[in-house]
C-alpha atoms as a PDB file:
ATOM      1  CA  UNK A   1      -3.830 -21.212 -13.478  1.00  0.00           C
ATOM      2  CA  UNK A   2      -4.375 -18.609 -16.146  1.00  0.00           C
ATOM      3  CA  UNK A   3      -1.269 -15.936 -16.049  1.00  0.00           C
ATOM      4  CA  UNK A   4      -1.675 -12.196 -15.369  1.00  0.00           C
ATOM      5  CA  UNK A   5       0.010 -11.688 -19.116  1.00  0.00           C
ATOM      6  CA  UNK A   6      -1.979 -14.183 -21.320  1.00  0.00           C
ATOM      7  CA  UNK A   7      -4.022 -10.889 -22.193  1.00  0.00           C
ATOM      8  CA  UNK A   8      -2.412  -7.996 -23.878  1.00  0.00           C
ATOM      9  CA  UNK A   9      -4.396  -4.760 -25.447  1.00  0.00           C
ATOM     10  CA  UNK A  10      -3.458  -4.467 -29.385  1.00  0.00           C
ATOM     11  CA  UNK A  11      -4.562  -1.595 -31.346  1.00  0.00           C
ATOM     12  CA  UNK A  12      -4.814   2.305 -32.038  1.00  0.00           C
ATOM     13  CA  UNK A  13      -6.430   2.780 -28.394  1.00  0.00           C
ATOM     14  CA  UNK A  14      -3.122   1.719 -27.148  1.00  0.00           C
ATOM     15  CA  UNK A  15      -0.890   3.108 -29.613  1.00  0.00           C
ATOM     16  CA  UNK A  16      -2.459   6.190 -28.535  1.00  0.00           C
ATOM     17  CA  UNK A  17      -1.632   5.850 -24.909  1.00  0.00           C
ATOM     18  CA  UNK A  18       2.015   5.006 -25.272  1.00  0.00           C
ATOM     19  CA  UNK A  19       2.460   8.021 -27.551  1.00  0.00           C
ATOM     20  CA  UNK A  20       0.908  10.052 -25.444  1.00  0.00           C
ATOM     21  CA  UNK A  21       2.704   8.586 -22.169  1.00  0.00           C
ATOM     22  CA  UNK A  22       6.412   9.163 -24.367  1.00  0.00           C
ATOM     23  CA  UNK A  23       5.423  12.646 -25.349  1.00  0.00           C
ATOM     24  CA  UNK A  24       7.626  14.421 -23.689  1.00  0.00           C
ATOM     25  CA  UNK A  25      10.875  11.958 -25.090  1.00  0.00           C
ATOM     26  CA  UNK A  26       9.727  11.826 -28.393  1.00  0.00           C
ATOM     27  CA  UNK A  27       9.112  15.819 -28.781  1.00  0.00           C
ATOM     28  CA  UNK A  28      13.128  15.877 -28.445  1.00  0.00           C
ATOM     29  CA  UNK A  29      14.021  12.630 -30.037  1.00  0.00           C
ATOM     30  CA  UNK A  30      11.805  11.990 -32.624  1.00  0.00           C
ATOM     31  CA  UNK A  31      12.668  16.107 -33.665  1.00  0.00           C
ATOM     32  CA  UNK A  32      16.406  15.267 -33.592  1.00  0.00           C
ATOM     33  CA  UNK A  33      15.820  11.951 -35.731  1.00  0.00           C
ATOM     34  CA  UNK A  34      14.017  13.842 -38.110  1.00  0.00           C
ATOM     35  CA  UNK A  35      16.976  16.456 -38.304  1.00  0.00           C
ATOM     36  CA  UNK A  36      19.567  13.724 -38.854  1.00  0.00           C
ATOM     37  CA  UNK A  37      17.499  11.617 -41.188  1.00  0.00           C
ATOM     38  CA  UNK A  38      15.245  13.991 -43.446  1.00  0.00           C
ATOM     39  CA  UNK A  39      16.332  13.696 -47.311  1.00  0.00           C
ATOM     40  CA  UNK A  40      18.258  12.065 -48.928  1.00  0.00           C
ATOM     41  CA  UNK A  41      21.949  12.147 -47.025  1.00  0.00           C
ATOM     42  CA  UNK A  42      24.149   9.645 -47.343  1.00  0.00           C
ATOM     43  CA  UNK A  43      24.363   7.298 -44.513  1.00  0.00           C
ATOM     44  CA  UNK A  44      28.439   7.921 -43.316  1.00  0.00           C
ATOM     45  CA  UNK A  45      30.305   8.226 -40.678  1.00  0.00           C
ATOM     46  CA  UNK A  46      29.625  11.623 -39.223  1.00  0.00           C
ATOM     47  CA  UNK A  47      25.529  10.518 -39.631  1.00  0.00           C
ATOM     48  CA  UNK A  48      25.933   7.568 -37.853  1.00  0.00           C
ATOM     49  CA  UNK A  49      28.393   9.521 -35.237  1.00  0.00           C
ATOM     50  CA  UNK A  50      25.227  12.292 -34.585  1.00  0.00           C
ATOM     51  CA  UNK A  51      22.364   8.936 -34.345  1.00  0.00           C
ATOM     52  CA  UNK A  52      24.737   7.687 -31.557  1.00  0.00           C
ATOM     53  CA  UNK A  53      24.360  11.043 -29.679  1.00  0.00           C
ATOM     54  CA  UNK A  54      20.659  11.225 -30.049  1.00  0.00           C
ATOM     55  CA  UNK A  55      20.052   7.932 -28.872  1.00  0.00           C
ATOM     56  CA  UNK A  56      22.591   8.537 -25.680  1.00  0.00           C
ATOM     57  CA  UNK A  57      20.257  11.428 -25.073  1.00  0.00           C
ATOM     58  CA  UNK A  58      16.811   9.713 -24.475  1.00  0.00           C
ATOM     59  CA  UNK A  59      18.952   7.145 -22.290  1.00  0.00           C
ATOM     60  CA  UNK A  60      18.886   4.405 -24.509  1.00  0.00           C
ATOM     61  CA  UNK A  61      22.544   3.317 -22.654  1.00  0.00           C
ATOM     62  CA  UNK A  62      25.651   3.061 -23.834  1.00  0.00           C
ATOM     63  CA  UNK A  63      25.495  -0.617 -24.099  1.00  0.00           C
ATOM     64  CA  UNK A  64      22.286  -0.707 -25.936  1.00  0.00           C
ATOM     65  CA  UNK A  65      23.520   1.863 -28.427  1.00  0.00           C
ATOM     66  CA  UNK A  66      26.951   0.790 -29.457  1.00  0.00           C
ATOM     67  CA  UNK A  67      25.231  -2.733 -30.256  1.00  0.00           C
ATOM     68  CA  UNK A  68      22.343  -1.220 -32.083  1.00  0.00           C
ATOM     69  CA  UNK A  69      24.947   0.923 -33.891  1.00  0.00           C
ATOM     70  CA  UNK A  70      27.846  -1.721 -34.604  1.00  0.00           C
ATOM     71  CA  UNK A  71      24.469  -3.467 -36.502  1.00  0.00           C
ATOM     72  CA  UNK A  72      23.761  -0.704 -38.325  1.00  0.00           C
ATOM     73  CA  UNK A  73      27.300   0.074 -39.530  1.00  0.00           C
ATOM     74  CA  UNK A  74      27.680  -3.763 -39.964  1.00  0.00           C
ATOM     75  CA  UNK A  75      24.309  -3.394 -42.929  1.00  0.00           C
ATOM     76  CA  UNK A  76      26.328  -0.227 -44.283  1.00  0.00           C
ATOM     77  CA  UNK A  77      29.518  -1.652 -44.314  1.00  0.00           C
ATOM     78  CA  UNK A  78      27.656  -5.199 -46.441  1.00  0.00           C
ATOM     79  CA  UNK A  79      25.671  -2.255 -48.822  1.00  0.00           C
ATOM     80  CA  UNK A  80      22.167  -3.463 -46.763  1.00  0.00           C
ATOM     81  CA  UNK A  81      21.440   0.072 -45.957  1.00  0.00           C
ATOM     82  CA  UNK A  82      21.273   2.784 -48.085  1.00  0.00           C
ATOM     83  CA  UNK A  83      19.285   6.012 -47.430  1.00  0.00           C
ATOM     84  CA  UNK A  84      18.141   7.685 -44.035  1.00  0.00           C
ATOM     85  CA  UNK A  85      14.889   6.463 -44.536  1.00  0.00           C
ATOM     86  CA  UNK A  86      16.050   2.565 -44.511  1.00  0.00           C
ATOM     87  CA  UNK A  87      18.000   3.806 -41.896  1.00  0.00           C
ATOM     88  CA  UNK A  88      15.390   4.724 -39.918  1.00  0.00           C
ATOM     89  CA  UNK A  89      13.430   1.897 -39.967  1.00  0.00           C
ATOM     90  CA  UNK A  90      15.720  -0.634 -39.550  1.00  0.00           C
ATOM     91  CA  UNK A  91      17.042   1.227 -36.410  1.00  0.00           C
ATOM     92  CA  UNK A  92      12.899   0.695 -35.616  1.00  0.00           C
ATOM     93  CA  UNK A  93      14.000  -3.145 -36.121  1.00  0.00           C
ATOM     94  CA  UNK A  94      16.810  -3.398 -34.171  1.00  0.00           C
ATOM     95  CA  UNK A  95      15.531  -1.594 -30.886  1.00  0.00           C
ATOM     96  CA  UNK A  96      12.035  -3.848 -31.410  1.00  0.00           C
ATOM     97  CA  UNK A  97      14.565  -7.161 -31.550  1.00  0.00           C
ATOM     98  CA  UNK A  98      16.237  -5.925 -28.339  1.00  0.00           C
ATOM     99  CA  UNK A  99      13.017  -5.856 -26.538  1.00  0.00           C
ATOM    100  CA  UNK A 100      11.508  -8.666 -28.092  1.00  0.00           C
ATOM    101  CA  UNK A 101      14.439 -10.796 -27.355  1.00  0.00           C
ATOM    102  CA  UNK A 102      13.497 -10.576 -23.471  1.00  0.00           C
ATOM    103  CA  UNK A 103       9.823 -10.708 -23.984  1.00  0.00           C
ATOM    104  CA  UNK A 104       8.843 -14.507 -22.465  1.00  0.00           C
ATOM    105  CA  UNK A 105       6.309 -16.681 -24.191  1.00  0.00           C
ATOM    106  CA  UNK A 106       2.892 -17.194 -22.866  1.00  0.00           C
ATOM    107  CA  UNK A 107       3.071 -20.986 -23.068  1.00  0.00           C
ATOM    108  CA  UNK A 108       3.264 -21.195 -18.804  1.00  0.00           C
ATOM    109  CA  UNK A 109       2.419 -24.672 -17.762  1.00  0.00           C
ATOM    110  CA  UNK A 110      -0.756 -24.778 -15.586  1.00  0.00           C
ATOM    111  CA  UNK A 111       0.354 -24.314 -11.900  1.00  0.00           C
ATOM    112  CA  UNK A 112      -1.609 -25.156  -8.695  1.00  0.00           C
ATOM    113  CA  UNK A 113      -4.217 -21.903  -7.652  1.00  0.00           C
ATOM    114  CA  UNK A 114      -3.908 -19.154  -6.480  1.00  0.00           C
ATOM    115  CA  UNK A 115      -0.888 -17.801  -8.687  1.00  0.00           C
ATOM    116  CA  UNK A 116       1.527 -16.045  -6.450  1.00  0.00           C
ATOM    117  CA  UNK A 117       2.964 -12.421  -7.682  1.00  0.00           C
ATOM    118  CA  UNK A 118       5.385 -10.881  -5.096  1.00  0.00           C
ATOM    119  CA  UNK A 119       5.795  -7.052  -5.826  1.00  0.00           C
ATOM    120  CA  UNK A 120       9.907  -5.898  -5.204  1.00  0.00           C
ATOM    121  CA  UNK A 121      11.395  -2.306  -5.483  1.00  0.00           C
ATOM    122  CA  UNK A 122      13.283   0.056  -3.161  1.00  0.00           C
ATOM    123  CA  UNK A 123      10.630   2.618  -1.775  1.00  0.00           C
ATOM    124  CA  UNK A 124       9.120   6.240  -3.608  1.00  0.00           C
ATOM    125  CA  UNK A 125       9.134   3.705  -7.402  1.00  0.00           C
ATOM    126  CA  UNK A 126       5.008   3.265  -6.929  1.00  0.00           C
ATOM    127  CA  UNK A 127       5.608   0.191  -5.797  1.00  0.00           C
ATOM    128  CA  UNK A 128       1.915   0.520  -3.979  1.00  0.00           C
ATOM    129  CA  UNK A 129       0.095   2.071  -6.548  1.00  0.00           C
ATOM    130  CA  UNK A 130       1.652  -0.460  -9.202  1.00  0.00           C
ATOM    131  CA  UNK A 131      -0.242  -3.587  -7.036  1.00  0.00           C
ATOM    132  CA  UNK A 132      -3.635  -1.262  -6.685  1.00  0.00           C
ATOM    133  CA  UNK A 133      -3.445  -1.232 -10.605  1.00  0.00           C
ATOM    134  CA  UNK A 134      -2.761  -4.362 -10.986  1.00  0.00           C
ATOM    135  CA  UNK A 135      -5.302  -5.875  -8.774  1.00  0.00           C
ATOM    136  CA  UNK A 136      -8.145  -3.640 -10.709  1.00  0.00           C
ATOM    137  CA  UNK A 137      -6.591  -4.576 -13.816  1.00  0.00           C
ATOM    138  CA  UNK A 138      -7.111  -8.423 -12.954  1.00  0.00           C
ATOM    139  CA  UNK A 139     -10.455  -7.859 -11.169  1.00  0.00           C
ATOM    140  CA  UNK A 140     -11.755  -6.053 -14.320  1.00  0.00           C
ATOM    141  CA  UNK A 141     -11.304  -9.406 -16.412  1.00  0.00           C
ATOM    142  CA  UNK A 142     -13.302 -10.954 -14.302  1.00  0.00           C
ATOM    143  CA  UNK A 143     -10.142 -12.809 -11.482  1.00  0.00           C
ATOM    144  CA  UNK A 144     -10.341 -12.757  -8.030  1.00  0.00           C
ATOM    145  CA  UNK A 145      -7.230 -11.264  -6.211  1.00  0.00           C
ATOM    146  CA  UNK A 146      -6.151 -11.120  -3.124  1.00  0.00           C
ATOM    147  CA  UNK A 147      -4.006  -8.527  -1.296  1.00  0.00           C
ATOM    148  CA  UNK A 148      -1.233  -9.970   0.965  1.00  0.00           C
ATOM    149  CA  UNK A 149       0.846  -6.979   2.861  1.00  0.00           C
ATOM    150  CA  UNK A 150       3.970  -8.375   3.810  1.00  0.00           C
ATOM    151  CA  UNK A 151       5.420  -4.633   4.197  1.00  0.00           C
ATOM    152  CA  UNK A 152       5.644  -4.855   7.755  1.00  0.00           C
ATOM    153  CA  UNK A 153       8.514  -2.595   8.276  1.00  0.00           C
ATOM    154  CA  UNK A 154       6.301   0.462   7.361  1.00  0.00           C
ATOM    155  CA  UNK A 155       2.934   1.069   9.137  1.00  0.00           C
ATOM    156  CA  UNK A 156       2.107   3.395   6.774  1.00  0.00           C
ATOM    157  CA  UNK A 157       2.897   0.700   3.650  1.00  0.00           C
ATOM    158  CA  UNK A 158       0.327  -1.464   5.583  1.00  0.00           C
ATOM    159  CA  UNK A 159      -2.432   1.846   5.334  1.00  0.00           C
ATOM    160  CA  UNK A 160      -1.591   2.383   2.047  1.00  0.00           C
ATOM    161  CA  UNK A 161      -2.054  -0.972   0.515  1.00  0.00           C
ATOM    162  CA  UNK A 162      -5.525  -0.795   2.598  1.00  0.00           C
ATOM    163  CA  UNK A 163      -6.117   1.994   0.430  1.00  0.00           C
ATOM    164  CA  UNK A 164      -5.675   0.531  -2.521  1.00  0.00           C
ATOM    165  CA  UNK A 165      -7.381  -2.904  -1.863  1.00  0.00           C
ATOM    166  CA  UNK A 166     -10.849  -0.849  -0.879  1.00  0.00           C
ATOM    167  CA  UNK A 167     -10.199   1.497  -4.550  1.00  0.00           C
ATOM    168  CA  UNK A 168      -9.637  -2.154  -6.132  1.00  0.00           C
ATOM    169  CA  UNK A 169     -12.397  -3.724  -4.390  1.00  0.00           C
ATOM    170  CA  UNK A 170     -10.318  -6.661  -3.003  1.00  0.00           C
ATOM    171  CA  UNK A 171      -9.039  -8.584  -0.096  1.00  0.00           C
ATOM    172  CA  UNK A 172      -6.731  -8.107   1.853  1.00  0.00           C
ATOM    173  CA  UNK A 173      -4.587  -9.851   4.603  1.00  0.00           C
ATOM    174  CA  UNK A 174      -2.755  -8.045   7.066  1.00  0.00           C
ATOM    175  CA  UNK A 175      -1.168  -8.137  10.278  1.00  0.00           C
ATOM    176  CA  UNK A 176       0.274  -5.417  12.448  1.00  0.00           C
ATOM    177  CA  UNK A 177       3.792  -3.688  11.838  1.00  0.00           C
ATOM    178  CA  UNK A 178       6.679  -5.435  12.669  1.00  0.00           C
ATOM    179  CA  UNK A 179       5.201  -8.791  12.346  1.00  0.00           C
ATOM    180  CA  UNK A 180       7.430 -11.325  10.380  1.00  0.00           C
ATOM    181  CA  UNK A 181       6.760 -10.996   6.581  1.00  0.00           C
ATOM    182  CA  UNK A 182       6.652 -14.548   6.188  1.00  0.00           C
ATOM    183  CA  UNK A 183       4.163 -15.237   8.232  1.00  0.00           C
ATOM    184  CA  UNK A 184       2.246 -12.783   6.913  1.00  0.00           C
ATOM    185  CA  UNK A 185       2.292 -14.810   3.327  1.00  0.00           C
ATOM    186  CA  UNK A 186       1.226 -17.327   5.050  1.00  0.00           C
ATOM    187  CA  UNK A 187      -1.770 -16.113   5.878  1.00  0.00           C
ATOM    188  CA  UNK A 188      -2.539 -14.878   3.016  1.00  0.00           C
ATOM    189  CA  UNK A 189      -1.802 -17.664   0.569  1.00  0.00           C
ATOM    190  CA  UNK A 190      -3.450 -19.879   2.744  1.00  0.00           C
ATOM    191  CA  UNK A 191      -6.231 -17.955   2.984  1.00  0.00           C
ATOM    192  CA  UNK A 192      -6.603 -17.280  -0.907  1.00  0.00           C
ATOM    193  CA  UNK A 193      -6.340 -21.058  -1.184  1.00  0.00           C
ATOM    194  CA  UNK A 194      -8.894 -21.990   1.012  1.00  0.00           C
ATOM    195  CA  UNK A 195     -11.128 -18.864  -0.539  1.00  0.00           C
ATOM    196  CA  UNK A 196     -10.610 -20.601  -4.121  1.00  0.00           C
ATOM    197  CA  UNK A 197      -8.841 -16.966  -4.940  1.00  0.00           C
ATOM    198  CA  UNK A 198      -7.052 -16.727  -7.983  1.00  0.00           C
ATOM    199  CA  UNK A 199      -4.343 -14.497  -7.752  1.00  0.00           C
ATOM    200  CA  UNK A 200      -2.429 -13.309  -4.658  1.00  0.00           C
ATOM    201  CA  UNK A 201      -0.152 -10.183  -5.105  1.00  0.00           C
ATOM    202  CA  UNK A 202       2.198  -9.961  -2.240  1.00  0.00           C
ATOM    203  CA  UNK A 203       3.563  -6.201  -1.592  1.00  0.00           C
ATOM    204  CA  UNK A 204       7.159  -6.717   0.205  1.00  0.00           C
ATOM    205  CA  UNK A 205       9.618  -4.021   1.889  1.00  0.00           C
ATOM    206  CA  UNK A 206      11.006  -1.390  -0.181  1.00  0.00           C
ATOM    207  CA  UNK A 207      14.007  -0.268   2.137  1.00  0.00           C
ATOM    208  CA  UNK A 208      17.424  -0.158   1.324  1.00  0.00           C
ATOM    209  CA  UNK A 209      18.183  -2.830  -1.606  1.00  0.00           C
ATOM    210  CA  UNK A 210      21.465  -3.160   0.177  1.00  0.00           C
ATOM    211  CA  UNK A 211      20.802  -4.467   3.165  1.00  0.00           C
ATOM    212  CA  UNK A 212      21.360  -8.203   3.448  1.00  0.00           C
ATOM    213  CA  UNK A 213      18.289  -8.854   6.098  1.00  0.00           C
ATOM    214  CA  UNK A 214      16.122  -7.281   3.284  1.00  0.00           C
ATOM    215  CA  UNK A 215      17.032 -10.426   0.696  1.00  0.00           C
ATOM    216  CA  UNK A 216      17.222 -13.090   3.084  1.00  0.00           C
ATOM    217  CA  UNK A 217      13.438 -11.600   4.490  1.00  0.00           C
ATOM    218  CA  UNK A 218      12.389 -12.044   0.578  1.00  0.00           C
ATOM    219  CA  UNK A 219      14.036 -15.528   0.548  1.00  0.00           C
ATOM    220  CA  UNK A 220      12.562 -17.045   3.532  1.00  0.00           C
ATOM    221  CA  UNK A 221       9.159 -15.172   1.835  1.00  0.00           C
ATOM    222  CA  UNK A 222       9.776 -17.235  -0.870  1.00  0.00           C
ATOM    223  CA  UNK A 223      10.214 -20.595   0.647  1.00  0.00           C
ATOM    224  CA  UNK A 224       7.238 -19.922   2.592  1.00  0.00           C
ATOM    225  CA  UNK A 225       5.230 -19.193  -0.640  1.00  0.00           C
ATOM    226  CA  UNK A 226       6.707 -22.658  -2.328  1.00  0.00           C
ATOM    227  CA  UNK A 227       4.918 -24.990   0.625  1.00  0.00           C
ATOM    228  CA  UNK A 228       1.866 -23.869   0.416  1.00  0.00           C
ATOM    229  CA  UNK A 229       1.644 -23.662  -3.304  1.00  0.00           C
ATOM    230  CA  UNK A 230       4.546 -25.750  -4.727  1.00  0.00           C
ATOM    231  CA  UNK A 231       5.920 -23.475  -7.779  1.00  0.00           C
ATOM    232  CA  UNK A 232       4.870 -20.083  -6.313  1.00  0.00           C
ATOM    233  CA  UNK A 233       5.814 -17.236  -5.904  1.00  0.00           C
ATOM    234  CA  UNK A 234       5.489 -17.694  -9.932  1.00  0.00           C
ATOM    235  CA  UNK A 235       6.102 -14.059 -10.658  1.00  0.00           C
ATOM    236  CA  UNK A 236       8.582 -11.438  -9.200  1.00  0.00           C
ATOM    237  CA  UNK A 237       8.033  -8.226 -10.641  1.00  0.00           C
ATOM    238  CA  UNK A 238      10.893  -5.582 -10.033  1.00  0.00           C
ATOM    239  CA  UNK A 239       8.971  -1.978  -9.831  1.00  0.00           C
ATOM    240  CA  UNK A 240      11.069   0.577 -11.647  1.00  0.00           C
ATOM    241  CA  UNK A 241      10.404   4.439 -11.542  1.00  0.00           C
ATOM    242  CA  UNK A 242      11.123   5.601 -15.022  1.00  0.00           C
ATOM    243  CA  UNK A 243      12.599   9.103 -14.112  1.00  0.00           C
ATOM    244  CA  UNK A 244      15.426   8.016 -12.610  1.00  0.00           C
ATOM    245  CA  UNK A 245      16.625   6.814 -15.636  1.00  0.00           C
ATOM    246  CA  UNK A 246      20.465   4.826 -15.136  1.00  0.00           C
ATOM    247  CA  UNK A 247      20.710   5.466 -12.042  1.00  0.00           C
ATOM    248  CA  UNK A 248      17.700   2.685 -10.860  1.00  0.00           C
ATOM    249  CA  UNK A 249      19.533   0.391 -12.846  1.00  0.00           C
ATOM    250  CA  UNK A 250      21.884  -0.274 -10.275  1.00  0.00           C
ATOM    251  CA  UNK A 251      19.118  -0.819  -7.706  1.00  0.00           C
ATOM    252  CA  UNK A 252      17.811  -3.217  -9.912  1.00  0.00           C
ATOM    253  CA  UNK A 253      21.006  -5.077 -10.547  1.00  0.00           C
ATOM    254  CA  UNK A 254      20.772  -5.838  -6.653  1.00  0.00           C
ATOM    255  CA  UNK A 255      17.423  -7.200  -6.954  1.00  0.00           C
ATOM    256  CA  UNK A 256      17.518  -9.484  -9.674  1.00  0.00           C
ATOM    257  CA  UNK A 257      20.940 -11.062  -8.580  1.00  0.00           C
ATOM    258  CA  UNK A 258      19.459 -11.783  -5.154  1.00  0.00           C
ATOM    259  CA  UNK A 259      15.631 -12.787  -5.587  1.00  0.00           C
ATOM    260  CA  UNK A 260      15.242 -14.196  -8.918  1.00  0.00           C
ATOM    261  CA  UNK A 261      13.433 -11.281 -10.658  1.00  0.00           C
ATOM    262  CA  UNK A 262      11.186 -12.500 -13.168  1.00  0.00           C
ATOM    263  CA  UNK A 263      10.004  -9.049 -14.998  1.00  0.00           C
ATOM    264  CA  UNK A 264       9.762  -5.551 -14.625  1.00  0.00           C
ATOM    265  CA  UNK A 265       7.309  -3.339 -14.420  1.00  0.00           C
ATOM    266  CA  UNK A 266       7.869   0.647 -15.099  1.00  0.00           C
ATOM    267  CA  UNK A 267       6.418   3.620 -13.395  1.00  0.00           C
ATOM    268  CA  UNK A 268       6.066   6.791 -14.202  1.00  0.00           C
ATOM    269  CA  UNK A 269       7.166   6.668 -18.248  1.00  0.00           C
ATOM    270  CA  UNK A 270       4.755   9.733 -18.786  1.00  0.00           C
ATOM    271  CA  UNK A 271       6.859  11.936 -16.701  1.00  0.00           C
ATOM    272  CA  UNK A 272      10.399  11.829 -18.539  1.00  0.00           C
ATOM    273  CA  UNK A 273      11.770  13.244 -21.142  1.00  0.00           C
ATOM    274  CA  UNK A 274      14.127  10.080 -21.524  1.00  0.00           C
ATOM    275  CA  UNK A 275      11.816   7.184 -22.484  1.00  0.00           C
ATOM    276  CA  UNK A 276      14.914   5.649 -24.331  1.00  0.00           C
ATOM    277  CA  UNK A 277      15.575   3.776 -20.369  1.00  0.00           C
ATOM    278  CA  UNK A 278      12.665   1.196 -21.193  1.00  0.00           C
ATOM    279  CA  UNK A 279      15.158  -0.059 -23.738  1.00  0.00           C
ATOM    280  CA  UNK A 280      18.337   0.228 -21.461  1.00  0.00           C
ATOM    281  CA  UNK A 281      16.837  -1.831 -18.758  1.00  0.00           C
ATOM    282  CA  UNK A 282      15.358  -4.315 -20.650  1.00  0.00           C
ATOM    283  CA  UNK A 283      19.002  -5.062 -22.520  1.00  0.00           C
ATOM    284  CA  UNK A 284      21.075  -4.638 -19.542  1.00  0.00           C
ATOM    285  CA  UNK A 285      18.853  -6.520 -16.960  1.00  0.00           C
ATOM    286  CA  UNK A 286      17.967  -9.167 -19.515  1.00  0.00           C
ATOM    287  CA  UNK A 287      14.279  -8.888 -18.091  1.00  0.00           C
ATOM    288  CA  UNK A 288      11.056  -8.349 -20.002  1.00  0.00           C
ATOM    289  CA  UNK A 289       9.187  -5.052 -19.452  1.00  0.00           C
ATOM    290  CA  UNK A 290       5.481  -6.578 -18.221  1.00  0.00           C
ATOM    291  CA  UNK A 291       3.739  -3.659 -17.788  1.00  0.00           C
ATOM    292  CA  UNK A 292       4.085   0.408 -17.822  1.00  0.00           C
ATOM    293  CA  UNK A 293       2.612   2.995 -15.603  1.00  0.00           C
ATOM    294  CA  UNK A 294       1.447   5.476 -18.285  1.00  0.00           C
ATOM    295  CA  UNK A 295      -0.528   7.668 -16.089  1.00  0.00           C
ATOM    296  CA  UNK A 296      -2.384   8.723 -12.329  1.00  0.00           C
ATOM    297  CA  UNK A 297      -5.827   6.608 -13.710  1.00  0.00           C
ATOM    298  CA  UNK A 298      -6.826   2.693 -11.810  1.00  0.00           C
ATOM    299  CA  UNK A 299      -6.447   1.592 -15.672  1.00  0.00           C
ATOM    300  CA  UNK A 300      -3.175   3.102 -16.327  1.00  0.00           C
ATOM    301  CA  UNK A 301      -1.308   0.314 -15.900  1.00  0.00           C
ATOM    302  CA  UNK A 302      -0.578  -1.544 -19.707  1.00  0.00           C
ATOM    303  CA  UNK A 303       1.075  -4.800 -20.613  1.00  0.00           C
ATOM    304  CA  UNK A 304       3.917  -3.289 -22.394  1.00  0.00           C
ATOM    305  CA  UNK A 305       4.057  -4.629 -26.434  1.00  0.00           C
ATOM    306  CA  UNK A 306       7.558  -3.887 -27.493  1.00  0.00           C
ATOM    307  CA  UNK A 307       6.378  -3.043 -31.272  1.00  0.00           C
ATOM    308  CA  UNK A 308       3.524  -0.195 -30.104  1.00  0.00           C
ATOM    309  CA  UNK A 309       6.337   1.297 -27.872  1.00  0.00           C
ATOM    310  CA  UNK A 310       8.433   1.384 -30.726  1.00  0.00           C
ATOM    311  CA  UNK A 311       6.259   2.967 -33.109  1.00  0.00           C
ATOM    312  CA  UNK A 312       4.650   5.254 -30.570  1.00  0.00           C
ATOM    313  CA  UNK A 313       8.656   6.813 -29.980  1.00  0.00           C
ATOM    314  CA  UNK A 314       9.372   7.247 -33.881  1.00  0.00           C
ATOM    315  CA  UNK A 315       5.795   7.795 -35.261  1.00  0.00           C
END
């Protein structure tokens, strides 16, 4: 089994997309920054007192800041640092090592086929269009993926994710609303293994995170998975929506303490001004960021690359 993040896209094409998908937080942050940091001013307290604000404003977290901060202060303080412009990039450094430190490695050990994705997040985060992405994303290097909708609770989730498998130009396995989830995985693993498919993204319910019949559905979802393919599902990706900024963090928290959340994957970073949150979540949740929605296109869906992100918010 080959995973769905061995391949990554490098390069000015996507430094250009993730500036252009931070635009609207780096026309107020980076503008700030430069305020704070342009000359030659001494790095003291009442400079280090303003960064703290600025990066509070593009939702960086409080957390996240006052460590990034108590290491800058800590290179002051041993005479590391001197001058904004050292400041600045080793404030680059310190938010890359925060994200870097959650990124996994690729070296996955080779799991029975198909690979099993299941797709969590409370509803109205793109959970739907996230799995449409990601199918053509996989399709387009050359897998074959299957669609599983184990949404049952929604008709409409069912049609939706019908939608997206005929844009995608894959499979898909359904049953009618209300059926039980499970057996719907079932199905549809099954199916993909008997079809020699390589990848089977499971959609799951996106009501209220907390309700307790919603994670034990998930569980018994996941033992299902783990008979028919022992190790799967092998990926749980947690769908954020990037505009509601702190407050999804607490949906989140619900999600990875319960189900075993794997990675996350954020929607809608082109529409807020507070881009800083790809930062907060990945400190606070302790997750990697997998992939960003950086626009309404099939192919806006990127593996995220801490480093681009980075440079596309300062640069």
């Amino acid at each position: 089994m080959v995973s769905i993040f061995g391949k990554s896209e490098k390069g000015e094409s996507l430094f250009a997309r993730f500036k252009n998908s931070v635009a609207r937080t780096r026309s107020e942050f980076s503008a700030r920054l430069e305020q704070l940091l342009t000359g030659d001013r001494p790095i003291d307290p009442a400079l280090l007192a303003q960064l703290e604000a600025t990066l509070l404003s593009a939702d960086i977290g409080v957390s996240t800041t006052k460590e990034v901060l108590a290491a800058l202060r800590r290179q002051v303080t041993e005479h590391k640092l001197s001058g904004s412009a050292a400041l600045k990039e080793e404030l680059k450094n310190q938010i890359v090592h925060i994200l870097a430190g959650c990124t996994p490695s690729n070296g996955t050990q080779p799991s029975p086929a198909p690979e099993v994705i299941f797709v969590v997040g409370v509803n109205g985060t793109g959970k739907t269009t996230t799995i449409g992405k990601l199918a053509h994303r996989l399709r387009s290097e050359g897998r074959s993926v299957m669609l599983c909708a184990a949404d049952t609770f929604r008709a409409a989730a069912i049609e939706q994710l019908d939608v997206w498998a005929k844009r995608s130009g894959v499979e898909m396995i359904k049953q009618k609303a209300g059926a039980d989830p499970a057996a719907v995985v079932f199905d549809g693993i099954s199916n993909a293994k008997a079809k020699n498919i390589d990848t089977v993204i499971v959609d799951t319910a996106g009501r209220l995170h907390t309700k307790s019949n919603l994670m034990a559905e998930l569980e018994k979802m996941k033992r299902t998975a783990s008979k028919i393919v022992p190790g799967a599902p092998h990926e749980i990706l947690l769908v954020m929506d990037a505009t509601t900024g702190q407050n999804g963090l607490s949906q989140a928290r619900e999600f990875t303490g319960h189900v075993g959340v794997t990675g996350i994957v954020l929607t809608k970073l082109d529409g807020t001004a507070k881009g800083g949150i790809v930062v907060a979540i990945s400190r606070e949740l302790g997750l990697p960021i997998r992939f960003v929605g950086i626009g309404e296109q099939m192919d806006d869906l990127v593996p995220f690359d801490a480093q681009t992100y980075v440079n596309s918010l300062f640069d």
